[in-house]
PDB file of N, CA and C in Angstrom:
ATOM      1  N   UNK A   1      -7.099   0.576  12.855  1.00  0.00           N
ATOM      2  CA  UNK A   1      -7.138  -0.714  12.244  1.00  0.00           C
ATOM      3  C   UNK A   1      -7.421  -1.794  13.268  1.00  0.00           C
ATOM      4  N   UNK A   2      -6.943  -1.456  14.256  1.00  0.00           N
ATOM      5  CA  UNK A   2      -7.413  -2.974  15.930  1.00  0.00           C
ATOM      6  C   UNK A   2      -8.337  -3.008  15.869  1.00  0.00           C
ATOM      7  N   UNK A   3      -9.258  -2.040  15.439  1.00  0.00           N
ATOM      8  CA  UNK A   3     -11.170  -2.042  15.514  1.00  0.00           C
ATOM      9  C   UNK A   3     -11.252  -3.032  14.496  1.00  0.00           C
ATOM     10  N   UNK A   4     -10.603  -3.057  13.734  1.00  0.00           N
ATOM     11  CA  UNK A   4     -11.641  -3.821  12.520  1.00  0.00           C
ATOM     12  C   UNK A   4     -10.619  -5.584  12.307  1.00  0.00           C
ATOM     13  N   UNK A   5      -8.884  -5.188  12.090  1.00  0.00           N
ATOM     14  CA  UNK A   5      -8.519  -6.541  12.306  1.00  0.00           C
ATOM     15  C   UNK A   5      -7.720  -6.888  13.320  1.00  0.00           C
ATOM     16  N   UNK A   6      -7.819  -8.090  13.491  1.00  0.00           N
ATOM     17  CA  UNK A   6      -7.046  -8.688  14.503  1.00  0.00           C
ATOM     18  C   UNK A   6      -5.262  -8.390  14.311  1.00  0.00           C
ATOM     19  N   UNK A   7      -4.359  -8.357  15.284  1.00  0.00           N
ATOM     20  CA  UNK A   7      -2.668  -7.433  14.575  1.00  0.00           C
ATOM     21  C   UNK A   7      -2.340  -9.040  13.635  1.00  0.00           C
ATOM     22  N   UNK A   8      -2.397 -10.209  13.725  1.00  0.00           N
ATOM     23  CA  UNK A   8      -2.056 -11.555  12.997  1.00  0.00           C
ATOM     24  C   UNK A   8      -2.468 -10.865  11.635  1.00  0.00           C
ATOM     25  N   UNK A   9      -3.324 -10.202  11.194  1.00  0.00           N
ATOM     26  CA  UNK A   9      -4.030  -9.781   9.548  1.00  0.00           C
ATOM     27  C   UNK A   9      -3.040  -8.897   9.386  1.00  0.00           C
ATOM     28  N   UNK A  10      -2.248  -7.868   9.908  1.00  0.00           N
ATOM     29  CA  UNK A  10      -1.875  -6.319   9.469  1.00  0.00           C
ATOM     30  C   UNK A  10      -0.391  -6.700   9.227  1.00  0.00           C
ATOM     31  N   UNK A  11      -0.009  -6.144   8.036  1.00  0.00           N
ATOM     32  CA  UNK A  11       1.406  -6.600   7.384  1.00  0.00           C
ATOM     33  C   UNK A  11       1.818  -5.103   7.700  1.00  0.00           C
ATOM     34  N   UNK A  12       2.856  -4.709   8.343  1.00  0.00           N
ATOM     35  CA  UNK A  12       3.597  -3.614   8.713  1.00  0.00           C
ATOM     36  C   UNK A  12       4.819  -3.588   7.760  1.00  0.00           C
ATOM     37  N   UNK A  13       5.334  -2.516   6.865  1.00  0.00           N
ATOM     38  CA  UNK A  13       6.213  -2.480   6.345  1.00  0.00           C
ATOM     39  C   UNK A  13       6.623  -1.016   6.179  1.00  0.00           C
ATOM     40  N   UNK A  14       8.219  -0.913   6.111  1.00  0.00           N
ATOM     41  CA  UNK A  14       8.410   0.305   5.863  1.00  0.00           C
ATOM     42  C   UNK A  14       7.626   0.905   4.801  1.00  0.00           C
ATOM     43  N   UNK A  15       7.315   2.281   4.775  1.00  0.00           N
ATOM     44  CA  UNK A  15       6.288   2.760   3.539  1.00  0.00           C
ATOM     45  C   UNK A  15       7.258   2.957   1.983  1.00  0.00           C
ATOM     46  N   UNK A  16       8.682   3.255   2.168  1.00  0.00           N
ATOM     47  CA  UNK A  16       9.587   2.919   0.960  1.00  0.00           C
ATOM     48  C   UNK A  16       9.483   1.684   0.485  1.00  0.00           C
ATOM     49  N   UNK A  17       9.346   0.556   1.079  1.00  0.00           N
ATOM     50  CA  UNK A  17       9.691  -0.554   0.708  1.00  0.00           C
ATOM     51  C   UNK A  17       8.581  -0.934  -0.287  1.00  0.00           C
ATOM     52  N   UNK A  18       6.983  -0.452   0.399  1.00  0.00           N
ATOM     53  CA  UNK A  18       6.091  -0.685  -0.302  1.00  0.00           C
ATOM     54  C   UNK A  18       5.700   0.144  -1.245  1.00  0.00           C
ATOM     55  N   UNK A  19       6.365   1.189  -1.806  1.00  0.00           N
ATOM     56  CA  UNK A  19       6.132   1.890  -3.026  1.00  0.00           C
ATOM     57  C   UNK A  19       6.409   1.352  -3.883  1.00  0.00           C
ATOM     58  N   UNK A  20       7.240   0.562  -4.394  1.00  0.00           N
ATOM     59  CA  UNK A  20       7.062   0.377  -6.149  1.00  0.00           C
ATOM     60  C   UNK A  20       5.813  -0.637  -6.149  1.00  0.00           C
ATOM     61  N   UNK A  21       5.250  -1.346  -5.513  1.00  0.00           N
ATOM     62  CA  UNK A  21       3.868  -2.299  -5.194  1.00  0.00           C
ATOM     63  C   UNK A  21       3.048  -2.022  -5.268  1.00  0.00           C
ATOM     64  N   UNK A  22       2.757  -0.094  -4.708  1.00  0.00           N
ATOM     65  CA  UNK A  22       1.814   0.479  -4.923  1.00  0.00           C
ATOM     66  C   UNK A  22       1.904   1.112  -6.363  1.00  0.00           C
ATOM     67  N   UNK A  23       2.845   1.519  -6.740  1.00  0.00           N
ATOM     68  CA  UNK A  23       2.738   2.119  -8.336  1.00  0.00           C
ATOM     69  C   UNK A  23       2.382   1.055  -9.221  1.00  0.00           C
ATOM     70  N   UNK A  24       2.869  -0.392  -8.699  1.00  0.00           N
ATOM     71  CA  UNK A  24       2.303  -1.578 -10.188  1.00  0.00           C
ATOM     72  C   UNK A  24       1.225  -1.783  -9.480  1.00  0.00           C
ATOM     73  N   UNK A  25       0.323  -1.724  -8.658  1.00  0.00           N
ATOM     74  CA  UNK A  25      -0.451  -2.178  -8.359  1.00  0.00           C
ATOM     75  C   UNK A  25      -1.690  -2.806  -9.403  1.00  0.00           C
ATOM     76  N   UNK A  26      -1.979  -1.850 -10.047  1.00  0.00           N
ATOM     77  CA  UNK A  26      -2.549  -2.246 -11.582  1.00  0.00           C
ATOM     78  C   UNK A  26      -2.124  -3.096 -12.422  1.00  0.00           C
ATOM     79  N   UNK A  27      -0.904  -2.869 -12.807  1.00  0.00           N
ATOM     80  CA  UNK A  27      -0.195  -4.198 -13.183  1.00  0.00           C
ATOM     81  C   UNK A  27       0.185  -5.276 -12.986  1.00  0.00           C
ATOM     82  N   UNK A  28       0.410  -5.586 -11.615  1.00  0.00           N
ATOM     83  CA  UNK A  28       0.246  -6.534 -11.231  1.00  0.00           C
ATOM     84  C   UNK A  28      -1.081  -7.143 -10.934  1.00  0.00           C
ATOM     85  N   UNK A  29      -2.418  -7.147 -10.808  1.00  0.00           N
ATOM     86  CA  UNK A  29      -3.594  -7.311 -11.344  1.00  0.00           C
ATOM     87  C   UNK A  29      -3.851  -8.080 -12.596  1.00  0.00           C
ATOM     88  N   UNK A  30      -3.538  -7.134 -13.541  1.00  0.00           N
ATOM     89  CA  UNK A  30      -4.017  -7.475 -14.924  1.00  0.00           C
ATOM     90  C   UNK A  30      -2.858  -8.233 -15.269  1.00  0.00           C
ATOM     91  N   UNK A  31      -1.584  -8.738 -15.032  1.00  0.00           N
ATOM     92  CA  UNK A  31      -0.989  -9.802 -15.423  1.00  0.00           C
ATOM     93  C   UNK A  31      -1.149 -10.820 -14.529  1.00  0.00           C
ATOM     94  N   UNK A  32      -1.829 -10.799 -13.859  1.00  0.00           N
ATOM     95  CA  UNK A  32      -2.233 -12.304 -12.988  1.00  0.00           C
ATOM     96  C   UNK A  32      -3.765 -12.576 -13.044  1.00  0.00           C
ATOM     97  N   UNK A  33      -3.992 -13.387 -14.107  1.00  0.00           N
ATOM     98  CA  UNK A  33      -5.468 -13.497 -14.186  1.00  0.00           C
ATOM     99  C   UNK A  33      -5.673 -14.524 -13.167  1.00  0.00           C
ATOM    100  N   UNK A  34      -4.527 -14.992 -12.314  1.00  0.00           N
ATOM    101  CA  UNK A  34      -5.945 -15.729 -11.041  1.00  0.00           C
ATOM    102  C   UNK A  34      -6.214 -14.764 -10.398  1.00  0.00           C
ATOM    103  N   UNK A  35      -6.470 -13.600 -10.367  1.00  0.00           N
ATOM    104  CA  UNK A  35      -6.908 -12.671  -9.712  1.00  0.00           C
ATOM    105  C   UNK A  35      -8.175 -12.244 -10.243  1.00  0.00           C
ATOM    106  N   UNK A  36      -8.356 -12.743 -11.786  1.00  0.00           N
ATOM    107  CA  UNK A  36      -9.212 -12.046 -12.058  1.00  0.00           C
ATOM    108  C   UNK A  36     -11.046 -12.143 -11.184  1.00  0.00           C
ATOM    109  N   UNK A  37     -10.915 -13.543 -10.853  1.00  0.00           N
ATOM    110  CA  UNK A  37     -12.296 -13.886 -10.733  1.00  0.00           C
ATOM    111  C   UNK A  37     -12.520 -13.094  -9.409  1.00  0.00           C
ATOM    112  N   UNK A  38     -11.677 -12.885  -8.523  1.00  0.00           N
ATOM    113  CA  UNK A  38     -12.075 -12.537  -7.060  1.00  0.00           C
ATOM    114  C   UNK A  38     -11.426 -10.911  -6.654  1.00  0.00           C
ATOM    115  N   UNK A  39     -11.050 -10.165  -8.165  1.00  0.00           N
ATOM    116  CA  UNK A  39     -10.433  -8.861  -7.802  1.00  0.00           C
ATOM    117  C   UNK A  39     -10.708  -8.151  -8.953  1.00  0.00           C
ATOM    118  N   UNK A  40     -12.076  -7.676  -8.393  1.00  0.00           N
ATOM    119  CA  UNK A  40     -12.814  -7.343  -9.895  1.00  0.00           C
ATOM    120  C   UNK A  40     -13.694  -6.336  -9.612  1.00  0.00           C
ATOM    121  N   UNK A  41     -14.516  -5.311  -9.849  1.00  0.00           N
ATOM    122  CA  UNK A  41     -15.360  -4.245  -9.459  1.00  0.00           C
ATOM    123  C   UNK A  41     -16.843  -4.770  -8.355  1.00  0.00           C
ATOM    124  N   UNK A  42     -16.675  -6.118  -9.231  1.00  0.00           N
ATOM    125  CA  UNK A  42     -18.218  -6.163  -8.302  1.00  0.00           C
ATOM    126  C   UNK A  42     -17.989  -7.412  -6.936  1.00  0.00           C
ATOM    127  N   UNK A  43     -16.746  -7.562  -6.767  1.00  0.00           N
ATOM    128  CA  UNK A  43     -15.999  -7.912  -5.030  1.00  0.00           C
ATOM    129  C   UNK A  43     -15.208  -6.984  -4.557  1.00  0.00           C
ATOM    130  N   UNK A  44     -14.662  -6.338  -5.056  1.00  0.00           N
ATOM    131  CA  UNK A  44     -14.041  -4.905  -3.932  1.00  0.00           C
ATOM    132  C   UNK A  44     -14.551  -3.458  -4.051  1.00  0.00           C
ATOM    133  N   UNK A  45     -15.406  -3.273  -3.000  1.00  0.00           N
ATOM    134  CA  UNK A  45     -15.969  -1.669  -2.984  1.00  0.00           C
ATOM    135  C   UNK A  45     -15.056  -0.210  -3.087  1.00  0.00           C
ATOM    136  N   UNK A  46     -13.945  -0.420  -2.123  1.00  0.00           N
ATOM    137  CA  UNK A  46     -12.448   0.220  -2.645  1.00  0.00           C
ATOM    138  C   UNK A  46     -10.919  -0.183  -2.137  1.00  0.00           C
ATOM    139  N   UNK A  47     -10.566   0.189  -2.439  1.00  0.00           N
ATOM    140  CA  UNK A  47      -8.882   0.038  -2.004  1.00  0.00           C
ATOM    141  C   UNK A  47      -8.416   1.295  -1.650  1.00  0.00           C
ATOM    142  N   UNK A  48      -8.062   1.675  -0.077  1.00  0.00           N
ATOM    143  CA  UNK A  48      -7.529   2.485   0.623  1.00  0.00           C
ATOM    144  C   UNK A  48      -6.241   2.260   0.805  1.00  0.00           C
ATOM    145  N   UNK A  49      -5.472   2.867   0.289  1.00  0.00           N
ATOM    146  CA  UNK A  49      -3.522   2.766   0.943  1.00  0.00           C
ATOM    147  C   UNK A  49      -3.184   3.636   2.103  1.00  0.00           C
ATOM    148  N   UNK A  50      -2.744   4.223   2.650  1.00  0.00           N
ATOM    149  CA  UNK A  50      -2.542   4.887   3.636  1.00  0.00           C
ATOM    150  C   UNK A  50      -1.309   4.943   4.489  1.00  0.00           C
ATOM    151  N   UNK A  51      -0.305   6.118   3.809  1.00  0.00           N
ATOM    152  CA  UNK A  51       1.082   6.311   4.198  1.00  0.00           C
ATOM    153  C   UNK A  51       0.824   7.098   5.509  1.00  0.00           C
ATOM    154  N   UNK A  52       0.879   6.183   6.704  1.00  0.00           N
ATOM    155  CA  UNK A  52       1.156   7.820   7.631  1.00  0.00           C
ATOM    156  C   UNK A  52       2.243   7.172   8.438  1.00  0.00           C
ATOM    157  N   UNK A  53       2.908   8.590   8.840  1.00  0.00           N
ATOM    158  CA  UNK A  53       3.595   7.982   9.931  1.00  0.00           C
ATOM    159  C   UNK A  53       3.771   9.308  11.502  1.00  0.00           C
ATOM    160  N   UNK A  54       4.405   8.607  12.283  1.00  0.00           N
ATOM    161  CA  UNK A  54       4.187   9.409  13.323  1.00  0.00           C
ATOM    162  C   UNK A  54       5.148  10.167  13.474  1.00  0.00           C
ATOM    163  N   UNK A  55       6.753  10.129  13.264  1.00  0.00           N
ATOM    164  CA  UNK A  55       7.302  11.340  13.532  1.00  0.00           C
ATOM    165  C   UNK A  55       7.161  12.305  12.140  1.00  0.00           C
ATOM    166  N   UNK A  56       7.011  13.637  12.260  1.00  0.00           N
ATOM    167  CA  UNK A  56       6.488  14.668  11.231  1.00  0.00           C
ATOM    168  C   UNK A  56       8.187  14.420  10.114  1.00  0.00           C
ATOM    169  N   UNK A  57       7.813  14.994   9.228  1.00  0.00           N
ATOM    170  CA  UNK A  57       8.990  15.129   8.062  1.00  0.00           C
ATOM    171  C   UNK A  57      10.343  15.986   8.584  1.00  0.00           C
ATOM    172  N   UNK A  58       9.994  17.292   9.378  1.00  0.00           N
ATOM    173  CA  UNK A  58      10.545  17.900   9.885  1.00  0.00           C
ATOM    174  C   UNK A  58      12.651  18.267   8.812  1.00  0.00           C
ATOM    175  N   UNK A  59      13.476  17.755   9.104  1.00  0.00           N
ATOM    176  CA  UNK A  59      14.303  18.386   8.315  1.00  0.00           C
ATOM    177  C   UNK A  59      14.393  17.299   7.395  1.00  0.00           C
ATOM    178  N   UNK A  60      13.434  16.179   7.192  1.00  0.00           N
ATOM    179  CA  UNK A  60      13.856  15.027   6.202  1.00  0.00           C
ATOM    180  C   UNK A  60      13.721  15.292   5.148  1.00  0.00           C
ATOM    181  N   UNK A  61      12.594  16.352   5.015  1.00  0.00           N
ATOM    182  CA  UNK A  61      12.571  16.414   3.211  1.00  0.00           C
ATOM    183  C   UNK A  61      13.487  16.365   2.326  1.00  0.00           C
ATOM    184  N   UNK A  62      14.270  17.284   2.502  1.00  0.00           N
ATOM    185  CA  UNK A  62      15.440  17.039   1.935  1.00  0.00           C
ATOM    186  C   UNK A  62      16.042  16.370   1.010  1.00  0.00           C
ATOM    187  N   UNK A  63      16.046  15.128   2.056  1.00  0.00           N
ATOM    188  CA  UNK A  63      16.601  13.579   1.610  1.00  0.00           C
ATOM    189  C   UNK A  63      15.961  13.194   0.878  1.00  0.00           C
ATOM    190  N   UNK A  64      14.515  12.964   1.311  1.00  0.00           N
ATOM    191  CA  UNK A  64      13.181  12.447   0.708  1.00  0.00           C
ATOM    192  C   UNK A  64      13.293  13.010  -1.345  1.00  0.00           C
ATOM    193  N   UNK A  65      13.514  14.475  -1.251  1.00  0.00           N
ATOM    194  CA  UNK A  65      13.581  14.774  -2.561  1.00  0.00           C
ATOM    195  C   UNK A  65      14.759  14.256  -3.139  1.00  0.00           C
ATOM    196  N   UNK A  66      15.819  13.658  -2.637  1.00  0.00           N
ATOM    197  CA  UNK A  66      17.197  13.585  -3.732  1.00  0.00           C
ATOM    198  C   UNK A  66      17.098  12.243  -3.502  1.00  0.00           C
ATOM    199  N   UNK A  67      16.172  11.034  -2.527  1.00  0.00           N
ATOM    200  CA  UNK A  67      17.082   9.612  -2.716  1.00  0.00           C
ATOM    201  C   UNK A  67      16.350   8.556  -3.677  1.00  0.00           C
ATOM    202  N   UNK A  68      15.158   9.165  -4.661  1.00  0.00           N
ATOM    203  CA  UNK A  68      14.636   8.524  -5.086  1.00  0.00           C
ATOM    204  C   UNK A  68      15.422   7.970  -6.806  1.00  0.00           C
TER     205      UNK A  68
END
């Protein structure tokens, strides 16, 4: 991402925090029509999300399956 934005553009957040944001993501869209004029098929080519992180899952799964 440094290739393309400057770190002032890149919003860092835990990736839990930003899941329910990503599931309405649609919904929140289509109930905000000031969005409509500038978030529409023919101004955004796609929308990439991208959960990664650097230490592996290793014994977390676990958790991961029961704390939702």
């Amino acid at each position: 991402m440094a290739q393309v934005f400057d770190e002032s553009q890149v919003y860092r957040i835990d990736h839990y925090l930003g899941k329910e944001m990503v599931q309405n993501l649609l919904v929140f869209r289509f109930a905000n029509a000031i969005f409509e004029l500038v978030w529409n098929r023919n101004d955004i080519d796609s929308v990439q999300i991208t959960v990664a992180e650097r230490i592996p899952v290793l014994d977390r799964g676990g958790y991961d399956d029961h704390s939702v």
